[in-house]
N, C-alpha and C. Protein backbone atom coordinates (compact mmCIF):
# COMPACT_ATOMS: atom_id res chain seq x y z
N UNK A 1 197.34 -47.80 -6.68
CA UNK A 1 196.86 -47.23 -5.44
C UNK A 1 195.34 -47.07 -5.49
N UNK A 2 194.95 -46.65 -6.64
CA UNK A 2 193.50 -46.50 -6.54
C UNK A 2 192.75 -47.80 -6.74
N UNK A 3 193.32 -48.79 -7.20
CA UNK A 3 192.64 -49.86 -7.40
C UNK A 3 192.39 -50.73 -5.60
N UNK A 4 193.61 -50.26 -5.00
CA UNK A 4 193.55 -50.84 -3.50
C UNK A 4 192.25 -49.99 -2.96
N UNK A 5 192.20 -48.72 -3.22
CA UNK A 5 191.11 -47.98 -2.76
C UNK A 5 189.58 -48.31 -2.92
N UNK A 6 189.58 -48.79 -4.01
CA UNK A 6 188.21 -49.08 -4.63
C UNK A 6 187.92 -50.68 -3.93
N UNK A 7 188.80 -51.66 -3.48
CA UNK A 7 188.74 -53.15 -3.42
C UNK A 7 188.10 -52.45 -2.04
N UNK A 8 188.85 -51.71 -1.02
CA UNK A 8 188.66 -51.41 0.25
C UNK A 8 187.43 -50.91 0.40
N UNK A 9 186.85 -50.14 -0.44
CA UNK A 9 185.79 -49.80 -0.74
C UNK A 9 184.73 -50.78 -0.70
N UNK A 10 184.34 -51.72 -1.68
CA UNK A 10 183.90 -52.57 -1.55
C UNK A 10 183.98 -54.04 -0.22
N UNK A 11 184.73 -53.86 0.13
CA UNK A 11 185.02 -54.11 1.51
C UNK A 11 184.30 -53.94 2.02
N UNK A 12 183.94 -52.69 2.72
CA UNK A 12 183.80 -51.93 3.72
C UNK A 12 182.33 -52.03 2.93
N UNK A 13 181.55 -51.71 1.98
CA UNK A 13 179.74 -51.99 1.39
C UNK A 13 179.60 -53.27 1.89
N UNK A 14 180.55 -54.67 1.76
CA UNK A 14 179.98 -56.10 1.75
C UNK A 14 179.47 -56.03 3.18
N UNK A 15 180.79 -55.73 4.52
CA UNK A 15 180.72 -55.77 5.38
C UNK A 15 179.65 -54.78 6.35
N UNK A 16 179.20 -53.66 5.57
CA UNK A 16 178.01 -53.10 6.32
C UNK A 16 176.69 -53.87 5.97
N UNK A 17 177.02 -54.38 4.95
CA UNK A 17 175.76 -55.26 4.52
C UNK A 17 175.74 -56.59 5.08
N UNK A 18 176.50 -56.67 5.79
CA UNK A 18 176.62 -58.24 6.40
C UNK A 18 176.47 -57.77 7.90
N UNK A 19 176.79 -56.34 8.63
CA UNK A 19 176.36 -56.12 9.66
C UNK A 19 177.31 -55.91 10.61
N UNK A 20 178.78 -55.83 9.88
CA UNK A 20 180.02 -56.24 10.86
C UNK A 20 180.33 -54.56 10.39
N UNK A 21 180.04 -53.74 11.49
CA UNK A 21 180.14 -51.95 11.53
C UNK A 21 181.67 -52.02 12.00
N UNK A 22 182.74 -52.27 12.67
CA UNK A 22 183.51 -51.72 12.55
C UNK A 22 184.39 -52.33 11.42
N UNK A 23 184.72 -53.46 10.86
CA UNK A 23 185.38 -53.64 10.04
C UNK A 23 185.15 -52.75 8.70
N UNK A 24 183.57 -52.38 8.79
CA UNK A 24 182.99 -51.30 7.70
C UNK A 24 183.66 -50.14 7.82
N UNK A 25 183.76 -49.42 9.04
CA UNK A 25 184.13 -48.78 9.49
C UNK A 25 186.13 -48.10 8.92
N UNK A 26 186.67 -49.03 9.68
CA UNK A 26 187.72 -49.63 9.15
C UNK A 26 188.45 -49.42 7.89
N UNK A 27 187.31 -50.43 6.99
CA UNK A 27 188.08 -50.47 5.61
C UNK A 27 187.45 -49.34 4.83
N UNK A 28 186.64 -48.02 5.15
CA UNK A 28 185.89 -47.15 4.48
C UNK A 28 187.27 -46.27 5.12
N UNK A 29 188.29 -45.93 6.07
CA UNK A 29 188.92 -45.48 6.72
C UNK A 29 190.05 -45.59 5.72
N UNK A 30 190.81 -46.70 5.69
CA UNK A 30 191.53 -46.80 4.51
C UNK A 30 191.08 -47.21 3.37
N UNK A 31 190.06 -46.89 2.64
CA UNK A 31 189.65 -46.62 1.28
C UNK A 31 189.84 -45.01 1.54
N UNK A 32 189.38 -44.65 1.99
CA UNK A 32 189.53 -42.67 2.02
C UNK A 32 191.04 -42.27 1.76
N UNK A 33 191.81 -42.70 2.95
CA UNK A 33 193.45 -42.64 3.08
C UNK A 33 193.86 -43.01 1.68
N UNK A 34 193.97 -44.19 1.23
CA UNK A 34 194.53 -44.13 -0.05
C UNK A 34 193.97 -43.28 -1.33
N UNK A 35 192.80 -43.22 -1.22
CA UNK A 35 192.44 -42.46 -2.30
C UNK A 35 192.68 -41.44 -2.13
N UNK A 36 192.53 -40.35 -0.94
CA UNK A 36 193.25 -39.28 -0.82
C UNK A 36 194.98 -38.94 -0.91
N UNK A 37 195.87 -40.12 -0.85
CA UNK A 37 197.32 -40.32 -1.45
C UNK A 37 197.17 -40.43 -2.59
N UNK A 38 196.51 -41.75 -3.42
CA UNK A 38 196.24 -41.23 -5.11
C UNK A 38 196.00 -39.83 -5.48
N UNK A 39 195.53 -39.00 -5.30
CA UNK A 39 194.78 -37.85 -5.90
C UNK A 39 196.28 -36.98 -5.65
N UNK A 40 196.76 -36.81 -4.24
CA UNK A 40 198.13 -36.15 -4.01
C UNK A 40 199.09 -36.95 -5.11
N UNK A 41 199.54 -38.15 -5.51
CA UNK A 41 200.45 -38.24 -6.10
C UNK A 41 200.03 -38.14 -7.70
N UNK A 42 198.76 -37.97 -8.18
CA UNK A 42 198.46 -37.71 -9.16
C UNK A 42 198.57 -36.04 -9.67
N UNK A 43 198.26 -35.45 -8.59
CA UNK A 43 198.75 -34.09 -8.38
C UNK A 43 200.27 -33.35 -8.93
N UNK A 44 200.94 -34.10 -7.74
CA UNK A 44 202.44 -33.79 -8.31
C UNK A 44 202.90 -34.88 -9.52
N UNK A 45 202.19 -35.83 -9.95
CA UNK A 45 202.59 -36.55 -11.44
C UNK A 45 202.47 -35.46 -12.41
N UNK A 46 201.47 -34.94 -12.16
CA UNK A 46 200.79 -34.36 -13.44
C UNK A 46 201.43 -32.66 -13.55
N UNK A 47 202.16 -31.95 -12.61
CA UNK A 47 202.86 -30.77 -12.28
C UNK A 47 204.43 -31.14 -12.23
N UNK A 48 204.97 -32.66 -12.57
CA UNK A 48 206.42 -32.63 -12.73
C UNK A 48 206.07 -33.37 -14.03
N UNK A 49 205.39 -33.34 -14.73
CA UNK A 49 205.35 -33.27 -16.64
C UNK A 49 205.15 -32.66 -16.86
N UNK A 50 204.75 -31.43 -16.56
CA UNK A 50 204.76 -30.28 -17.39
C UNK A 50 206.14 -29.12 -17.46
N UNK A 51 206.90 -29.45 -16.03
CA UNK A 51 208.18 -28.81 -15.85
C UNK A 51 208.96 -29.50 -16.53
């Protein structure tokens, strides 16, 4: 999941640098979304190993 986050990421840098704002837009939109689901499922990973 975080690796999709980070590609999207870079995405979204090529494409502001190339000038195309909403696809930047866009893929900075879901780079956030997933990385904010990584961090939640890393959350409860890390609180159902310790139970």
């Amino acid at each position: 999941m975080l690796h999709y986050a980070v590609i999207f990421f870079v995405i979204a840098l090529i494409a502001a640098v190339l000038g195309f704002s909403g696809i930047a837009g866009a893929a900075s939109n879901i780079a956030w979304i997933l990385f904010v689901v990584f961090l939640i499922l890393a959350i409860i990973s890390m609180f159902r190993k310790r139970g």
